[in-house]
N, C-alpha and C. Protein backbone atom coordinates (compact mmCIF):
# COMPACT_ATOMS: atom_id res chain seq x y z
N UNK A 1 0.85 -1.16 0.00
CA UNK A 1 0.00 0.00 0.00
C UNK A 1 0.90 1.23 0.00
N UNK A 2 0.62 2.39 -0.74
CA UNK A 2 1.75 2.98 -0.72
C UNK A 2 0.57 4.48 -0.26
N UNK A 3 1.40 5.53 -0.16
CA UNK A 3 0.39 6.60 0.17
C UNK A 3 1.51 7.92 -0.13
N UNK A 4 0.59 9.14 0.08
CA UNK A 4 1.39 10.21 -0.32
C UNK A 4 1.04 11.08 0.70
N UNK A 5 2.09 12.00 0.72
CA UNK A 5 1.65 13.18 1.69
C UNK A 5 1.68 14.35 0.57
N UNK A 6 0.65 15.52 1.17
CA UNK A 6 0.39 16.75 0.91
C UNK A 6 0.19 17.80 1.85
N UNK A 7 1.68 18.66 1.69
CA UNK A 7 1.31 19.64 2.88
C UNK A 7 1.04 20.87 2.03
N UNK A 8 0.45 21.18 2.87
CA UNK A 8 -0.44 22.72 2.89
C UNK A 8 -0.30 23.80 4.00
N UNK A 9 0.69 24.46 3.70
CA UNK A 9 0.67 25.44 5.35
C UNK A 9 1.85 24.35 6.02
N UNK A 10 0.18 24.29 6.83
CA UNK A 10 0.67 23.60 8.27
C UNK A 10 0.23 22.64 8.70
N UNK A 11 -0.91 22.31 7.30
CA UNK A 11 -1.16 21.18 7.54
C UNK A 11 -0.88 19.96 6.57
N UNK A 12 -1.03 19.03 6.79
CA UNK A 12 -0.60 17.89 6.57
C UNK A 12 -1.13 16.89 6.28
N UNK A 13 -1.47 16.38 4.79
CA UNK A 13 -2.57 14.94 4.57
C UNK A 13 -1.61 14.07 3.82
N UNK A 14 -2.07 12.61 4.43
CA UNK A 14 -1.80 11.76 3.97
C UNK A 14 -2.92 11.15 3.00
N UNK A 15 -2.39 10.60 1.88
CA UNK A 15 -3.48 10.56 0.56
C UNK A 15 -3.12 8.38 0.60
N UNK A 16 -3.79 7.72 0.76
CA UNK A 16 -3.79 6.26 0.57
C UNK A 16 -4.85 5.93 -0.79
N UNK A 17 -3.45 6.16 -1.47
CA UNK A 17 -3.53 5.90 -2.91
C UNK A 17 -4.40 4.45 -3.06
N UNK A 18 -4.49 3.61 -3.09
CA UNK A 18 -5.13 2.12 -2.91
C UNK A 18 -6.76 2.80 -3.19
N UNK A 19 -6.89 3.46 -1.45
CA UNK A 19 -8.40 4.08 -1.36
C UNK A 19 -9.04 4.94 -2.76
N UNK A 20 -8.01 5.71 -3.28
CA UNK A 20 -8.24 6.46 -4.08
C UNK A 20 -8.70 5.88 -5.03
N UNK A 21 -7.87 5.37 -5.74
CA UNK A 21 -7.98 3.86 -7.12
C UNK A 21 -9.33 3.60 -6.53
N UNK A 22 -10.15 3.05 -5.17
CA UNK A 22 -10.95 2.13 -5.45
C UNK A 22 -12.26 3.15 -5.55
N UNK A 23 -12.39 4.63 -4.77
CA UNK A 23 -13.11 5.12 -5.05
C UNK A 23 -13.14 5.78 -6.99
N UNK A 24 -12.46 6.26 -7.23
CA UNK A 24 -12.55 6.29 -8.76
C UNK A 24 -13.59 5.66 -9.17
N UNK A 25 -12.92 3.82 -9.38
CA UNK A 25 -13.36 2.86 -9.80
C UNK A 25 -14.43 2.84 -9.63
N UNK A 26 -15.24 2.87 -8.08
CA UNK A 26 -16.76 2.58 -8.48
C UNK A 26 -17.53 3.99 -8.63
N UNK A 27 -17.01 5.23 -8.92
CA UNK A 27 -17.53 6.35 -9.52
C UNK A 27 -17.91 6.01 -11.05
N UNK A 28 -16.83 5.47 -11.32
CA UNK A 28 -17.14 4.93 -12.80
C UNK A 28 -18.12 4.09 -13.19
N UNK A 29 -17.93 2.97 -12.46
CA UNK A 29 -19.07 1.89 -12.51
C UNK A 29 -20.24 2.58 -12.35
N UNK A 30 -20.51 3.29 -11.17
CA UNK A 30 -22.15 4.65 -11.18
C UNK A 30 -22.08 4.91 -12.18
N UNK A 31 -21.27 5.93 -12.69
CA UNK A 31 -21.36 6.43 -13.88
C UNK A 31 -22.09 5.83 -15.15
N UNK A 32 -21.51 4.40 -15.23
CA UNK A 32 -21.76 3.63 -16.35
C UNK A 32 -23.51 2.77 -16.16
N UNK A 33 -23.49 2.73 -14.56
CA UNK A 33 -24.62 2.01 -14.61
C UNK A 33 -25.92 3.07 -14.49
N UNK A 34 -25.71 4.08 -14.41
CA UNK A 34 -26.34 5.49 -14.80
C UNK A 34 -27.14 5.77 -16.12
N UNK A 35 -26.15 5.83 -16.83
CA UNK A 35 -26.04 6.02 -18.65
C UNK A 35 -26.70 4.84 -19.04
N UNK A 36 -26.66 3.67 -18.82
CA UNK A 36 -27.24 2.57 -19.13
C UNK A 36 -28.96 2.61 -18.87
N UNK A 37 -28.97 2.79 -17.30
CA UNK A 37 -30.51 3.12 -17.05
C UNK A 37 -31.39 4.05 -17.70
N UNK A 38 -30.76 5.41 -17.76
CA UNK A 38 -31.18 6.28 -18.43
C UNK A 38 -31.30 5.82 -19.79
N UNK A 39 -30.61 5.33 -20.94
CA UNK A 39 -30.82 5.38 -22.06
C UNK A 39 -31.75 4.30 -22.11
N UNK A 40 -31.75 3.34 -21.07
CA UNK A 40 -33.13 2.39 -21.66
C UNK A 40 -34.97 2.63 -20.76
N UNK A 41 -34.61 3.49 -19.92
CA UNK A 41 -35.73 4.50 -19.65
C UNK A 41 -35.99 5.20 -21.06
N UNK A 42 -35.24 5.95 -21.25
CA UNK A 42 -35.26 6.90 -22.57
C UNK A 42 -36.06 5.76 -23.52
N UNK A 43 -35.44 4.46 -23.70
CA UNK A 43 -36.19 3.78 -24.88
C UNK A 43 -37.53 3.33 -24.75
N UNK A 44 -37.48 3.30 -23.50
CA UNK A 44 -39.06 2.68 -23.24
C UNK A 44 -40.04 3.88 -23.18
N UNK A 45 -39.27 5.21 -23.10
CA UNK A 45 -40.71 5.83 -22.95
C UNK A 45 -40.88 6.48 -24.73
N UNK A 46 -39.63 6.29 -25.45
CA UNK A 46 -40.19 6.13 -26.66
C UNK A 46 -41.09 5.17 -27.44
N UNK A 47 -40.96 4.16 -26.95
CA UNK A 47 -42.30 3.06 -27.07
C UNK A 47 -43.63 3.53 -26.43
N UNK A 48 -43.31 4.07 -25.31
CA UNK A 48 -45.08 3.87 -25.20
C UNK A 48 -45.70 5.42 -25.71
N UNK A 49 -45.03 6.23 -26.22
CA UNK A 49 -45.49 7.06 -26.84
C UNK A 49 -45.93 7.00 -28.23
N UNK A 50 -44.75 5.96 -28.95
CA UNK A 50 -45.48 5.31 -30.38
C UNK A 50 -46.81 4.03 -30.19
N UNK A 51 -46.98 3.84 -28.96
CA UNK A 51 -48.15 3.17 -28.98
C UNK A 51 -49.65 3.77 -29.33
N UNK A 52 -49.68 5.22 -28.56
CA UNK A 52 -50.40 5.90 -28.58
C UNK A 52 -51.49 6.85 -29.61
């Protein structure tokens, strides 16, 4: 596990890179499973409007 520091001033963060990577990762996955829902919402309510 490796990690980084970032100082600022006077203060001082440690960044645990690992954590980082894994939040990304499932931002993305939201992301993707987002776009997916939406575009097949989107398709279905183009169907029931050509039903009509």
């Amino acid at each position: 596990m490796s990690t980084r520091l970032i100082i600022d001033g006077n203060a001082v963060y440690e960044i645990d890179e690992a954590c980082e990577a894994g939040k990304k990762r499932f931002a993305e996955e939201t992301a993707e499973s987002r776009k997916q829902k939406w575009s097949r919402g989107r398709g279905e309510r183009q169907e029931n409007t050509r039903e009509k």
